[in-house]
Each structure stands twice: as structure tokens, then as C-alpha cells.
Protein backbone atom coordinates (compact mmCIF):
# COMPACT_ATOMS: atom_id res chain seq x y z
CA UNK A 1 -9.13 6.71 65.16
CA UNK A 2 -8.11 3.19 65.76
CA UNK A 3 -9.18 1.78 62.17
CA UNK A 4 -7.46 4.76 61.07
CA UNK A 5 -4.19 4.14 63.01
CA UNK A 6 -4.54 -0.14 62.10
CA UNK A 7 -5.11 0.94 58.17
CA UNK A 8 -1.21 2.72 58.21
CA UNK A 9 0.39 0.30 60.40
CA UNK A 10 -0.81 -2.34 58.24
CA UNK A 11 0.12 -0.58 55.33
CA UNK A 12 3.52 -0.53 56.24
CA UNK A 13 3.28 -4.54 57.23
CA UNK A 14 3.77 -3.99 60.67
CA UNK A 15 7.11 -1.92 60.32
CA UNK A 16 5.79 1.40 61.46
CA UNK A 17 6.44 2.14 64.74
CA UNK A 18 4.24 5.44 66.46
CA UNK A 19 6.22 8.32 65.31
CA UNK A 20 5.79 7.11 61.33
CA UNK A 21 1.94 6.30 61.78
CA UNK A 22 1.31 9.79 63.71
CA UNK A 23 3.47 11.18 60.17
CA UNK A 24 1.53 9.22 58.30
CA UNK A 25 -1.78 10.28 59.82
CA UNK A 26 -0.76 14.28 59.68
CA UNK A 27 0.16 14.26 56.26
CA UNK A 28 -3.38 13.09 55.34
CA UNK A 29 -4.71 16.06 57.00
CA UNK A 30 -5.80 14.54 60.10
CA UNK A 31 -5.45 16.51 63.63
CA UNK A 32 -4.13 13.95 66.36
CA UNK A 33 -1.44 14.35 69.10
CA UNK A 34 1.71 11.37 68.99
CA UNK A 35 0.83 10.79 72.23
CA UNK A 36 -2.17 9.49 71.24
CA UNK A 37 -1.22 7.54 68.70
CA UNK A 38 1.35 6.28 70.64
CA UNK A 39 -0.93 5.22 73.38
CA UNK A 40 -3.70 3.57 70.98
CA UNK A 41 -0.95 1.41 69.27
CA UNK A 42 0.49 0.54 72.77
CA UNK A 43 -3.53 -0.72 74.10
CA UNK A 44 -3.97 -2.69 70.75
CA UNK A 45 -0.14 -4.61 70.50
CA UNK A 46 1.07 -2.59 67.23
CA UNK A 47 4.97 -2.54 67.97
CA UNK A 48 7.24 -1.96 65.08
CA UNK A 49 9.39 -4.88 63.49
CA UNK A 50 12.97 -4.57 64.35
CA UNK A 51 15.33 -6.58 62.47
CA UNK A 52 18.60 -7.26 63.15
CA UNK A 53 21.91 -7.12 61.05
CA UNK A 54 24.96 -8.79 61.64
CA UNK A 55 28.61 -8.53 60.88
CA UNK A 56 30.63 -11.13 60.07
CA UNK A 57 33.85 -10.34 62.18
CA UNK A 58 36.73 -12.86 60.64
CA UNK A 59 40.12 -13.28 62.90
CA UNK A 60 42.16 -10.30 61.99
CA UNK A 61 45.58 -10.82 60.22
CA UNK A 62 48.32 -8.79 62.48
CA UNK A 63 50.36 -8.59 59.42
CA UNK A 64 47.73 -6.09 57.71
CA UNK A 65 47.95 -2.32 58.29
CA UNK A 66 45.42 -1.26 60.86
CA UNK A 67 45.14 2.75 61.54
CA UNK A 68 43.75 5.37 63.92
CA UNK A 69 40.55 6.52 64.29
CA UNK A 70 41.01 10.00 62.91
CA UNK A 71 37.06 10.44 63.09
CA UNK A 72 37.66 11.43 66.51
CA UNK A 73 39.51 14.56 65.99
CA UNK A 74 37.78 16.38 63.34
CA UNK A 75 34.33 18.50 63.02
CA UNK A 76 31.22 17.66 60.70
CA UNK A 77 31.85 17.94 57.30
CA UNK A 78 30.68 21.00 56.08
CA UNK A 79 30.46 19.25 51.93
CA UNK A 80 29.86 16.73 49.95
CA UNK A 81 32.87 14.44 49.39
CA UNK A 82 35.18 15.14 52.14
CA UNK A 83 34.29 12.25 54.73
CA UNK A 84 32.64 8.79 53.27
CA UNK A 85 32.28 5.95 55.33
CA UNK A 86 31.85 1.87 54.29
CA UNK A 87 30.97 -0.79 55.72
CA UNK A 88 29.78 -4.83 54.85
CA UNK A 89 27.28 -6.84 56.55
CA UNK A 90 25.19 -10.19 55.70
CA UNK A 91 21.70 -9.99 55.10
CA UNK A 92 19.19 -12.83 54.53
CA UNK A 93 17.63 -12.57 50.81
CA UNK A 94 14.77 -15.57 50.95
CA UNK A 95 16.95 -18.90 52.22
CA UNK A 96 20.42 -17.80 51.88
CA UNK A 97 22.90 -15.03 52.85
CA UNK A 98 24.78 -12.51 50.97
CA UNK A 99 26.87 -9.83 51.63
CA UNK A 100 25.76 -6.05 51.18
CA UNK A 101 28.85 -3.07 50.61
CA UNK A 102 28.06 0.58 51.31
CA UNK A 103 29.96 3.33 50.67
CA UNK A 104 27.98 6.44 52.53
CA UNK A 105 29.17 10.27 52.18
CA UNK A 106 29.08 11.90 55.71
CA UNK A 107 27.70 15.54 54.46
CA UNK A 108 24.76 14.67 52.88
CA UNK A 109 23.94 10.90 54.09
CA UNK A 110 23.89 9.48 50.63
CA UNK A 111 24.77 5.85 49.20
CA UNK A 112 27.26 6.49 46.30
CA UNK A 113 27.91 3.35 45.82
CA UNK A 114 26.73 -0.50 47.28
CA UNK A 115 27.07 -4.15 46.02
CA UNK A 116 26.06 -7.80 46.52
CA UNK A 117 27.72 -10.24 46.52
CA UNK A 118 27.90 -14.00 47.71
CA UNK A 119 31.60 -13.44 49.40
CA UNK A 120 33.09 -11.50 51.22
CA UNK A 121 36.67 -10.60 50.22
CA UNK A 122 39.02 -7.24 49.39
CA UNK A 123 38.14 -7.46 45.81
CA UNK A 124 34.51 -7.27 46.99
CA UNK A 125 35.07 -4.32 48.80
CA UNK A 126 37.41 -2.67 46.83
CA UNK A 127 34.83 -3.09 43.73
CA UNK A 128 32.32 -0.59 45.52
CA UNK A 129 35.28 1.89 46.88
CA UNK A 130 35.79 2.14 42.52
CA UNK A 131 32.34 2.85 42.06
CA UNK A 132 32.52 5.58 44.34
CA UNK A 133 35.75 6.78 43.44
CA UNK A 134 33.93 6.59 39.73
CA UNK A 135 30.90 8.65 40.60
CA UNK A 136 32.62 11.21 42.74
CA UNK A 137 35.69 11.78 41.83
CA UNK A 138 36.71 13.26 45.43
CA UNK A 139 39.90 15.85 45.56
CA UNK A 140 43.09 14.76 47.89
CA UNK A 141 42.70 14.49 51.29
CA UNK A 142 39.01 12.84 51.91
CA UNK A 143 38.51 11.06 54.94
CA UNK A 144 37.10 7.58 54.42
CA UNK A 145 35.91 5.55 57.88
CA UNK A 146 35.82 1.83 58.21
CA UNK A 147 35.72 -0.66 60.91
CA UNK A 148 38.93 -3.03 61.18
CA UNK A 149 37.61 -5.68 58.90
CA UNK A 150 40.27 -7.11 56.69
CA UNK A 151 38.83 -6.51 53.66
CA UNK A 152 39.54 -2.72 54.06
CA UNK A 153 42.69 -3.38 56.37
CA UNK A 154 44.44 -5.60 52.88
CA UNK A 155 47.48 -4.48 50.86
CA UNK A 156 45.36 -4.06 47.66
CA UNK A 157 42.69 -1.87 49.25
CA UNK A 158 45.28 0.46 50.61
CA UNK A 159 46.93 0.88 47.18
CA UNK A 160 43.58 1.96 45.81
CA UNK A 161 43.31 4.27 48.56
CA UNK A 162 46.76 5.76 48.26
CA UNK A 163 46.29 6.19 44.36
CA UNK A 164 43.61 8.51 45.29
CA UNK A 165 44.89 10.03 48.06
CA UNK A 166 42.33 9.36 50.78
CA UNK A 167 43.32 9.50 54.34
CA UNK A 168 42.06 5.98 56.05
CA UNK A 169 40.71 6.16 59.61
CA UNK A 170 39.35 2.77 61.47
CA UNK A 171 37.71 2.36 64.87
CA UNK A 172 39.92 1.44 67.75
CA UNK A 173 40.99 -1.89 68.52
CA UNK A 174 37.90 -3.40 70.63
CA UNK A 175 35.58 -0.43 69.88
CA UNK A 176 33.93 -2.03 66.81
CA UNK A 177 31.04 0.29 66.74
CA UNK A 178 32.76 3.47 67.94
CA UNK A 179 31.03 6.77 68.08
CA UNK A 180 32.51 9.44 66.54
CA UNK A 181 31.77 12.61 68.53
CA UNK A 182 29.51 14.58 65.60
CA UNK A 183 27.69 11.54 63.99
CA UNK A 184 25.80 8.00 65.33
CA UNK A 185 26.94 5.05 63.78
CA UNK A 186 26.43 6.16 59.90
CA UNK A 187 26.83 2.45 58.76
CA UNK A 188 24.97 0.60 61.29
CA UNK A 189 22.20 3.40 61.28
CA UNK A 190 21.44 2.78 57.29
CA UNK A 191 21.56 -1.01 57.93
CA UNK A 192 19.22 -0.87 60.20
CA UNK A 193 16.98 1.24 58.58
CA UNK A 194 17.63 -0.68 54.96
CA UNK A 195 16.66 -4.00 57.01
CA UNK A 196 13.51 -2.82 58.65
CA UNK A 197 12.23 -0.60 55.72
CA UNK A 198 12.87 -2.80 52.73
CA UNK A 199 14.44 -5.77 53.53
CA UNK A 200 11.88 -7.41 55.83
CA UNK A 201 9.72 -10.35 54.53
């Protein structure tokens, strides 16, 4: 069982943690409890990697619009295109950084739209919220989630989001990774999970 379990951990270079390799192991047809996968991995030092992501948090302008967190109030979506959520953090790609965009719909946990880029800026961000806006073409009224950053917080970006009618809703002042009462951190979940999975070198 051990060669077994050290052949799928391996094969995932060291990013599978015990509940993959036990899914791994059970979709080849092989009867073992997570337990004991769990426990073999523990004995022999297999931990999954864990990278981290980070945000670039730049001093806030007071003069740009900052709203409520309307995330709080209302239930899970029950559809496709009525609450997205965005959000931009640096990732290392070989020696340098660059920035990665996301624009994630709520219902059915998606990507609609994402882009690189070298800076970070409202144009950057506003780019990917087009793509979206593209792809989907979402009726009056969506919900669309952000943190305070100022490239969603700018003049421009809130003309876009006015021309298409979409009600804005940030996280609290201080509560940068607020938890909406239905969901976990959509943003920071699929960075995490982007990092680990496919990201790590």
C-alpha cells in the first residue's frame, strides 16, 4: 500500500494532500479506508504543498466611491449570472511577478473571464469585467463582489458598471477577507487552489 500511496503523491509532485491520494487510490479500484491513507502518509512525511498568494493592498484614495457589503444580506444564488465576484492578486511566474484578474460567477463557481498582466491598474481590471460582460451578457440587477481595492473602487470602473446596471457590493472597511454568510471566500478559495494545483514549480 505504501508504494501505492508514494506512486500518486508523487504523481501529483508532492501537491496531494490525503483526501486526493485516498480519491486517487478509489478511483483505480482499490479498497482502502482515508484513515489509512491518511495515517501511512503521516508515518512516511508526505504533507501536501501549500502555497501562498498575496494581495497587493495599495493606500486607498478617500476620494473614490467605496460601498456596502450587500453580500451580507442576500441568499445563494439560485442561477447563473446573478452574483459574480473579482478579485486581483500577484503570482510568481519563474523570476518575476504578475498580476492575475478573475471574474468568478457565484451559482456555478466558474471563471468567465481572467487576465495577466504586468500592472496593476483600473484599466487592468476593467479589461476582464468586459470580457465577462462580453461572454455573459447578465440582465439588470447582478450583484458583483469585490474587495476595496482601487482598481474596482475608480470612476471609470463604476461607469462600466452603471452602463450595465450591476449593483456593486465591497467588503467592509478593515474586513478585507469578509465572509459572506452562504459562501467561503470565492476569490481567495480559487487562488489558492489555482496556486497549489497548477501554479507550483
Amino acid at each position: 500500500m505504501l508504494l501505492k500511496i508514494r506512486r500518486v503523491y508523487d504523481g501529483s509532485k508532492g501537491r496531494y494532500g490525503s483526501p486526493r491520494v485516498y480519491q486517487a487510490l478509489r478511483k483505480e479500484g482499490l479498497i482502502v479506508g482515508e484513515n489509512r491513507v491518511a495515517r501511512v502518509m503521516r508515518e512516511w512525511g508526505m504533507k501536501a504543498r501549500v502555497a501562498r498568494v498575496y494581495r497587493r493592498m495599495r493606500k486607498l484614495r478617500e476620494d473614490l466611491k467605496a460601498l456596502p457589503n450587500h453580500r451580507l444580506e442576500p441568499d445563494k444564488p439560485a442561477a447563473a449570472n446573478l452574483q459574480w465576484s473579482s478579485d486581483v492578486t500577484y503570482i510568481k511566474l519563474g523570476k518575476k511577478y504578475v498580476f492575475l484578474a478573475v471574474v468568478l460567477d457565484l451559482y456555478s463557481r466558474r471563471i468567465i473571464s481572467w487576465r495577466l498582466g504586468e500592472n496593476l491598474s483600473a484599466d487592468f481590471a476593467r479589461a476582464t469585467l468586459r470580457e465577462a460582460f462580453a461572454s455573459r451578457r447578465p440582465a439588470s440587477g447582478l450583484l458583483f463582489h469585490t474587495d476595496r481595492g482601487i482598481e474596482y473602487r475608480a470612476h471609470k470602473t463604476q461607469a462600466l458598471l452603471n452602463q450595465y446596471r450591476v449593483r456593486h457590493s465591497m467588503n467592509r472597511p478593515g474586513q478585507c477577507t469578509e465572509k459572506p454568510r452562504h459562501t467561503e471566500k470565492p476569490g481567495q478559495v480559487y487562488f489558492l487552489t489555482l496556486v497549489t494545483e497548477y501554479l507550483w514549480h
